[in-house]
N, C-alpha and C. Protein backbone atom coordinates (compact mmCIF):
# COMPACT_ATOMS: atom_id res chain seq x y z
N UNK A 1 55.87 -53.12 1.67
CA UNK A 1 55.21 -53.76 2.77
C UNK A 1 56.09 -53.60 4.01
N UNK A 2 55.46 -53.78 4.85
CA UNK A 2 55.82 -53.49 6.43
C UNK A 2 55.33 -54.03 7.42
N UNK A 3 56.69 -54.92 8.13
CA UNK A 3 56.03 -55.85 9.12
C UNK A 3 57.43 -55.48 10.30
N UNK A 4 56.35 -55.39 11.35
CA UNK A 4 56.80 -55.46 12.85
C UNK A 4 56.99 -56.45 13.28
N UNK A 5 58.10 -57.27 13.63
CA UNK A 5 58.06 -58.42 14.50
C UNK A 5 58.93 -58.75 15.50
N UNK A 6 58.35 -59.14 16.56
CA UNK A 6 58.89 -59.58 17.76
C UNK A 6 59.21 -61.17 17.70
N UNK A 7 60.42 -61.22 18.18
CA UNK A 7 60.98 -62.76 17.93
C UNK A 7 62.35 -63.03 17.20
N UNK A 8 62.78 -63.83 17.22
CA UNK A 8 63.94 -63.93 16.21
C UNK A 8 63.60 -64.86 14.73
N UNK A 9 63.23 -64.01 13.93
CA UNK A 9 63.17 -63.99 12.68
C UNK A 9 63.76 -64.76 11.48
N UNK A 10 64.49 -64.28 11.65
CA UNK A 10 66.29 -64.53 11.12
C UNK A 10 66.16 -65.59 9.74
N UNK A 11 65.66 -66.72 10.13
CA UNK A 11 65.34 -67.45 8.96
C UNK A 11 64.31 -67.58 8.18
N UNK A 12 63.21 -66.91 8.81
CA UNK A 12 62.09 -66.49 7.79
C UNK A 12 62.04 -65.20 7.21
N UNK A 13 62.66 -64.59 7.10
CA UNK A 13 63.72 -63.17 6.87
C UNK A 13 63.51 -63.02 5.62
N UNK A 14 64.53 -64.30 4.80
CA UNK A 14 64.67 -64.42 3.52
C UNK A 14 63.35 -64.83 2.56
N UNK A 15 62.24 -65.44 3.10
CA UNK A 15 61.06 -65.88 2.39
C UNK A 15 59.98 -64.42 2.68
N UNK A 16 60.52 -63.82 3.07
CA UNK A 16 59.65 -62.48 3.67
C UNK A 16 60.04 -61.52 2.86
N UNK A 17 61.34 -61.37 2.56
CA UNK A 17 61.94 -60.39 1.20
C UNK A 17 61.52 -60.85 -0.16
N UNK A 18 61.77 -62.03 -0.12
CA UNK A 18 61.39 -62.39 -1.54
C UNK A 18 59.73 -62.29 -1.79
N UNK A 19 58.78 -62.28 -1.01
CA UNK A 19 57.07 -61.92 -0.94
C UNK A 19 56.77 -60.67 -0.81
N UNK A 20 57.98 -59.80 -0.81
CA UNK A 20 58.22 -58.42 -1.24
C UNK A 20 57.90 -57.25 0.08
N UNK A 21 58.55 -58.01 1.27
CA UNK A 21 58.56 -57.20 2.49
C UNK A 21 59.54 -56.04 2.15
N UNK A 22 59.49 -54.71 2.27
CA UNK A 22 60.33 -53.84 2.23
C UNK A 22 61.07 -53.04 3.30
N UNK A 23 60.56 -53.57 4.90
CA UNK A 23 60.91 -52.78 5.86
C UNK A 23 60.41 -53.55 6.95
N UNK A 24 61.18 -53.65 7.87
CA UNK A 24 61.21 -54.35 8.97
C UNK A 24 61.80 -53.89 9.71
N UNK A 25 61.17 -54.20 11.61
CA UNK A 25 61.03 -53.57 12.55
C UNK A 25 60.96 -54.84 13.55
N UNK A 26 62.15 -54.72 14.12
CA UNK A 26 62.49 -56.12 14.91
C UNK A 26 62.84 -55.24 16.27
N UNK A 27 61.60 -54.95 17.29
CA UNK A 27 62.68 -54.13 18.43
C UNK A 27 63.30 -55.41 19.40
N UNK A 28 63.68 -56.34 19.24
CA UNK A 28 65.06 -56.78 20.16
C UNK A 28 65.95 -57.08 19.35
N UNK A 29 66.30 -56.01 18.89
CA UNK A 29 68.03 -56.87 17.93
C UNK A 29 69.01 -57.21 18.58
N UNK A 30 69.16 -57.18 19.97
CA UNK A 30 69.82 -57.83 20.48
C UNK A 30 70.08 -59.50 20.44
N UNK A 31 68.83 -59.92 20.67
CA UNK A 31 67.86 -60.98 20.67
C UNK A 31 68.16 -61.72 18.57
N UNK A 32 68.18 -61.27 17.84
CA UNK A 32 68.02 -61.27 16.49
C UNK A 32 69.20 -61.68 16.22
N UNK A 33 70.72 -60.71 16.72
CA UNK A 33 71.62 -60.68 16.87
C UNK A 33 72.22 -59.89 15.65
N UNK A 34 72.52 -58.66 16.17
CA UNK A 34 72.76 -57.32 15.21
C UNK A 34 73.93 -57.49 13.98
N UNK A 35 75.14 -58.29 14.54
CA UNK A 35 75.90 -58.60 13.99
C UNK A 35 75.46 -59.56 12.27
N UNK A 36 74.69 -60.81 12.63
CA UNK A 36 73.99 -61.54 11.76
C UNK A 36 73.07 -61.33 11.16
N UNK A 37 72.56 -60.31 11.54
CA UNK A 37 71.30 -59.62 10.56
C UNK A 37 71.74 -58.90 9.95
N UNK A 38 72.91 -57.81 10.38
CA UNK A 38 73.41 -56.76 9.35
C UNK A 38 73.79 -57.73 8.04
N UNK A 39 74.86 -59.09 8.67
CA UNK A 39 75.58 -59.39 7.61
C UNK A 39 74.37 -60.50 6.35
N UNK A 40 73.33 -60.62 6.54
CA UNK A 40 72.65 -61.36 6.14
C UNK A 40 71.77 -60.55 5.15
N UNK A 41 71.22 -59.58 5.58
CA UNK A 41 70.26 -58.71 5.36
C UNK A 41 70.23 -57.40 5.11
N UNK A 42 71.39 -56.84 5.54
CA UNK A 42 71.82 -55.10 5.21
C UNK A 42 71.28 -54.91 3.79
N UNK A 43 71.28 -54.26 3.20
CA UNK A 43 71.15 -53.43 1.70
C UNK A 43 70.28 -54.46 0.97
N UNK A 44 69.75 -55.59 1.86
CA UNK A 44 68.33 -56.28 0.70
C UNK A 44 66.84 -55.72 1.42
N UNK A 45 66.77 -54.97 2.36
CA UNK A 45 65.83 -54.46 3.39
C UNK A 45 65.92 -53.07 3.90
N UNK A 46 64.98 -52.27 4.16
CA UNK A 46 65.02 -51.37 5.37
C UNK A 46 65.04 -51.42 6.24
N UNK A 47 65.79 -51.31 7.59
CA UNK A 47 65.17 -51.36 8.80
C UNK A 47 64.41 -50.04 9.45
N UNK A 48 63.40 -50.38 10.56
CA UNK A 48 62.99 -48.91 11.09
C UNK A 48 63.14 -49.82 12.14
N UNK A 49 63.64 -48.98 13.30
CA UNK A 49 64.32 -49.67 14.24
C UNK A 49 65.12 -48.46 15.32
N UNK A 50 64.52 -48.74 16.58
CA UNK A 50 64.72 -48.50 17.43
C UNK A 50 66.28 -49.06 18.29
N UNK A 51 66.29 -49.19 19.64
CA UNK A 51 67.20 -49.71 20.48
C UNK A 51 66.70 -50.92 20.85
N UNK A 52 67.23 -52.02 21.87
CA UNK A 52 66.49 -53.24 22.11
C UNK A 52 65.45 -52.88 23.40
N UNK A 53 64.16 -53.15 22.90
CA UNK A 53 63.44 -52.90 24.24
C UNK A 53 63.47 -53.91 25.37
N UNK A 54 64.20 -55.24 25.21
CA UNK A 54 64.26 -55.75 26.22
C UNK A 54 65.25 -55.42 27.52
N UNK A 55 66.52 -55.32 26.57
CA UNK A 55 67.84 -54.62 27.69
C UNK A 55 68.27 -53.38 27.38
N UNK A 56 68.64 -52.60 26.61
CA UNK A 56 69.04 -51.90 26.25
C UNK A 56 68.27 -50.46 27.09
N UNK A 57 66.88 -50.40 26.52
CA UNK A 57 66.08 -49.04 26.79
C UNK A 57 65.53 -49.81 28.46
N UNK A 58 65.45 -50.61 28.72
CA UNK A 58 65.22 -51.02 29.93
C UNK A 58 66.42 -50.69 31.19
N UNK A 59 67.40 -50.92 30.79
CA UNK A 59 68.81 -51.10 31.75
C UNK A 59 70.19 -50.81 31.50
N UNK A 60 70.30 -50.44 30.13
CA UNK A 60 71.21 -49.40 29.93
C UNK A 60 71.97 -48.25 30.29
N UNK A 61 73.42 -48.43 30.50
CA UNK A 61 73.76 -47.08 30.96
C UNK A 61 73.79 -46.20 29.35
N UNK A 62 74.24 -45.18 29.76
CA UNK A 62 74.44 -43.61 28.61
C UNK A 62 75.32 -44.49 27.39
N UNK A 63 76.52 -44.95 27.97
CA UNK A 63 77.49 -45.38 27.54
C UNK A 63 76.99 -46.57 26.38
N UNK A 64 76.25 -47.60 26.87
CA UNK A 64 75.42 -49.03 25.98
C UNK A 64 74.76 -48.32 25.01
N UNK A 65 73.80 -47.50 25.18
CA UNK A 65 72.80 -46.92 24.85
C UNK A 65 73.27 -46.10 23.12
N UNK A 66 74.47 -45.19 23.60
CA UNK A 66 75.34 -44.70 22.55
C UNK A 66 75.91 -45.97 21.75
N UNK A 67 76.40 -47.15 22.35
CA UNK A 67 77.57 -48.04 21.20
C UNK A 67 76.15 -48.56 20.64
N UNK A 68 75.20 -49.38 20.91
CA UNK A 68 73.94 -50.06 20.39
C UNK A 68 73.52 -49.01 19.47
N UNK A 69 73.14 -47.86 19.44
CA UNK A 69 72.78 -46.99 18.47
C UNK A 69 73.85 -47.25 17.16
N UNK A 70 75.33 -46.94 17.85
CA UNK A 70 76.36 -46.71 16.68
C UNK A 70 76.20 -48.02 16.01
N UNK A 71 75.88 -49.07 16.62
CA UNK A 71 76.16 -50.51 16.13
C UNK A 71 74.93 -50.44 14.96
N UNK A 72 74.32 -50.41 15.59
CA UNK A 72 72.73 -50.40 14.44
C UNK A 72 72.90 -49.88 13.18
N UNK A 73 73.36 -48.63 13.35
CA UNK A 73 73.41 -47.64 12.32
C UNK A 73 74.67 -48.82 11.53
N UNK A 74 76.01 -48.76 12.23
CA UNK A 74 76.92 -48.97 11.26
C UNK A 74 76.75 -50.69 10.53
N UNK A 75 76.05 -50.97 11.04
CA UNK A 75 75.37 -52.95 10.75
C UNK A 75 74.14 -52.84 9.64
N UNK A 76 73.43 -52.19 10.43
CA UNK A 76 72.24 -52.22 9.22
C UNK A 76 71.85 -51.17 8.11
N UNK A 77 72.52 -50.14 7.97
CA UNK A 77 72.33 -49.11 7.53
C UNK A 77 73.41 -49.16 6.06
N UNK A 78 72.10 -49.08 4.90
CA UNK A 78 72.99 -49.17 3.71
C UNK A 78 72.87 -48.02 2.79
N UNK A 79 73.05 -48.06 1.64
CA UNK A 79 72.64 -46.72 0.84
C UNK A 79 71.27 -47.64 0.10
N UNK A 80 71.79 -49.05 -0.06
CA UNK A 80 70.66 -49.93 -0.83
C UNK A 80 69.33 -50.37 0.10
N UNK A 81 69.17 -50.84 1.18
CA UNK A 81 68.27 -51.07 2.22
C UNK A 81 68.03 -49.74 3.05
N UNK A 82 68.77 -49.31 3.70
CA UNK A 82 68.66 -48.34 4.42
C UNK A 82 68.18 -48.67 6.15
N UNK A 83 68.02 -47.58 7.03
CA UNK A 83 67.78 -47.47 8.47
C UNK A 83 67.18 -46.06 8.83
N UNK A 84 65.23 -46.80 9.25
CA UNK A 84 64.97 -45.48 9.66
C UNK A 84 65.35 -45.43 11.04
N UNK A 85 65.80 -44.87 11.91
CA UNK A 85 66.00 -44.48 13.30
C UNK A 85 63.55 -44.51 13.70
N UNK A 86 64.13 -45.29 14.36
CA UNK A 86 62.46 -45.25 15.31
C UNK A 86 62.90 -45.31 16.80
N UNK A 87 61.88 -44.63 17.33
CA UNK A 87 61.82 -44.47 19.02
C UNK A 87 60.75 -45.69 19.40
N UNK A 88 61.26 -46.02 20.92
CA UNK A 88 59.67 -46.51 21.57
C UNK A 88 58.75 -45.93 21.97
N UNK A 89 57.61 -46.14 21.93
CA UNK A 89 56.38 -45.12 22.00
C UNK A 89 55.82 -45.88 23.26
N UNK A 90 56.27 -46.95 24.46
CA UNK A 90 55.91 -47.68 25.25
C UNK A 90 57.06 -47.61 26.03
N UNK A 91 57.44 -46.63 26.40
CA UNK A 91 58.63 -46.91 28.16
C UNK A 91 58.10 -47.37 28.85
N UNK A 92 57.25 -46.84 29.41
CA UNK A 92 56.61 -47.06 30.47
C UNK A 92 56.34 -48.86 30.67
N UNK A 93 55.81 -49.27 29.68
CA UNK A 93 54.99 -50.65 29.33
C UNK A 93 56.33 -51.86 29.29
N UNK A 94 57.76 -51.15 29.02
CA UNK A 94 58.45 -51.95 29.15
C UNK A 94 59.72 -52.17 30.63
N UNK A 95 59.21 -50.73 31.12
CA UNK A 95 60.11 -50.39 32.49
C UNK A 95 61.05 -49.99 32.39
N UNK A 96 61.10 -49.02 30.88
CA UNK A 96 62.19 -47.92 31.03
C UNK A 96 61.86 -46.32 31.70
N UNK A 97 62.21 -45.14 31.05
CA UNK A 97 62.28 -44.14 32.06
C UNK A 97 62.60 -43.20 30.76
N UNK A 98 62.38 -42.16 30.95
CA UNK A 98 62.30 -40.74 30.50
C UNK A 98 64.08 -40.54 29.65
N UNK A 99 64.61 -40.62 30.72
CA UNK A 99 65.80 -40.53 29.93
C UNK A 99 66.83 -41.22 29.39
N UNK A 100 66.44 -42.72 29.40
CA UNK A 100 66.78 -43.60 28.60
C UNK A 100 66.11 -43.35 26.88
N UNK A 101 64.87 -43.26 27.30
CA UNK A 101 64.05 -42.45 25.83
C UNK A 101 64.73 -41.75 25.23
N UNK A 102 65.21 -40.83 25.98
CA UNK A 102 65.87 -39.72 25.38
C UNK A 102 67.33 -39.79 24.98
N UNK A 103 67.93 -40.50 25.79
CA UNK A 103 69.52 -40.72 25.58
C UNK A 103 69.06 -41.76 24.19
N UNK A 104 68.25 -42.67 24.19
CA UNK A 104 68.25 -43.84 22.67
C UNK A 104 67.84 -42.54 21.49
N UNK A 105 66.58 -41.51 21.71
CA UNK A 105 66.74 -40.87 20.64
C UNK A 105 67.85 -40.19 20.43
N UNK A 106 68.22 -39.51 21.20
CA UNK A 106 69.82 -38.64 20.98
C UNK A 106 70.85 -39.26 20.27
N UNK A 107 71.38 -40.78 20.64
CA UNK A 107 72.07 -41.64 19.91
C UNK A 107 71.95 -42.15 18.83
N UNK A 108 70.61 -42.09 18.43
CA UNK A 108 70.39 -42.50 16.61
C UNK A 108 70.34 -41.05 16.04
N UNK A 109 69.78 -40.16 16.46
CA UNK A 109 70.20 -38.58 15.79
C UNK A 109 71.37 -38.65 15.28
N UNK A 110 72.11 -38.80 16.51
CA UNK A 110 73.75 -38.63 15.98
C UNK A 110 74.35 -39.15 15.43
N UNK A 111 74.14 -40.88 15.60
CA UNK A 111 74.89 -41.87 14.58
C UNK A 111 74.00 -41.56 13.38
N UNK A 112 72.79 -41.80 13.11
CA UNK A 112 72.05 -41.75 11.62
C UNK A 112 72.06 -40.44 10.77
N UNK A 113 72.44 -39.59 11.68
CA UNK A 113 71.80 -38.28 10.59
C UNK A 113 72.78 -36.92 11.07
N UNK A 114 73.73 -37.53 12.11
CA UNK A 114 74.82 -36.40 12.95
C UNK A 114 73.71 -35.34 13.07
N UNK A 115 73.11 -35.17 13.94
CA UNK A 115 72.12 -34.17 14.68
C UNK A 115 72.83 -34.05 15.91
N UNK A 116 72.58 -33.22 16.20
CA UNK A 116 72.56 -32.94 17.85
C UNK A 116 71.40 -33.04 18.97
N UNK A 117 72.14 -32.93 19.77
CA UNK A 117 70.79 -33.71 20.84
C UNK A 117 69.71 -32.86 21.37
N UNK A 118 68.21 -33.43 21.40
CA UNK A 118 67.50 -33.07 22.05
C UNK A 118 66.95 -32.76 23.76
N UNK A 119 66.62 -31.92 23.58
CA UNK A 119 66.53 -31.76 25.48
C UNK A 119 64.93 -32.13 25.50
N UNK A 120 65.24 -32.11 26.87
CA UNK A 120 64.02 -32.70 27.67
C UNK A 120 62.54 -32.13 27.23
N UNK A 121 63.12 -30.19 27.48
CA UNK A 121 61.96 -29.42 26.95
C UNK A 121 61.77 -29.60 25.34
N UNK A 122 62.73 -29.98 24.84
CA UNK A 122 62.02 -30.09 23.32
C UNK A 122 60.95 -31.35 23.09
N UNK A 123 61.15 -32.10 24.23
CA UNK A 123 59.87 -33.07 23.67
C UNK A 123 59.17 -33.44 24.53
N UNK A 124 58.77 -32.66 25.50
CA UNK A 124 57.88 -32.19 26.98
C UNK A 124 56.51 -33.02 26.09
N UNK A 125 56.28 -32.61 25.15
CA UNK A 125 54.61 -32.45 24.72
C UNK A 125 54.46 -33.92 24.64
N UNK A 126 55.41 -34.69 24.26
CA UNK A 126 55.18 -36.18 23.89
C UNK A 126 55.04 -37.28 25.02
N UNK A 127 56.11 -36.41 26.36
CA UNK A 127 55.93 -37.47 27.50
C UNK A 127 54.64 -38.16 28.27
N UNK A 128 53.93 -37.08 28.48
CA UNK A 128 52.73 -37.85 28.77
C UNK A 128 52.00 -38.65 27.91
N UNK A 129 52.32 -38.82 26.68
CA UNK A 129 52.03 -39.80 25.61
C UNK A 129 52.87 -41.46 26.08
N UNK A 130 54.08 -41.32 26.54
CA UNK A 130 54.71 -42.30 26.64
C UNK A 130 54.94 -43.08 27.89
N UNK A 131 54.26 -42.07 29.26
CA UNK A 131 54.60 -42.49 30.46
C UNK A 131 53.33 -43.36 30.97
């Protein structure tokens, strides 16, 4: 099972695993607080999970954008739960920008899966989907 939720969670978390949620998708982990969710929840869950759409993909420099990725990955990411890397499919809707998009995907490439980064033209076809 698979639930998206906006809000801080945190204590209904545990009654949500045990009713056999398998993957969860919290885009403000800032908000959640990355630190306390890893340590609460890592390797009993999946996350699919993006950057925080409130600050992060909104107002982020290069620099935030990269440690919040690394943080994610190295907090929530287990061999037992696991971390899918997800993008936002709504910049626009939240008042980010093209290459914040792109710098948050580039940064989970690299922390989740050591990829290298994508350029602009490699994902031309998707922008007008997102703007």
């Amino acid at each position: 099972m698979y639930k998206r939720q906006d809000g801080r969670i945190n204590d209904l978390l545990d009654t949500l695993i045990d009713c056999g949620l398998d993957v969860v998708n919290m885009p403000s982990p800032q908000m959640v607080g990355i630190d306390e969710v890893g340590e609460r929840f890592a390797g009993r869950i999946c996350f699919a999970n993006g950057l925080d759409i409130q600050t992060t993909l909104v107002s982020g420099s290069d620099r935030q954008i990269d440690d919040q990725a690394r943080l994610l990955v190295e907090k929530w990411n287990t061999p037992a739960g696991g971390f899918i890397p997800a993008g936002c499919n709504y910049i626009a809707t939240i008042g980010s920008d093209i290459h914040r998009w792109l710098a948050g995907i580039n940064a989970l490439r690299k922390h989740a899966w050591g990829l290298g980064p994508l350029a602009e033209d490699d994902v031309a076809e998707y922008i007008p989907r997102l703007t």
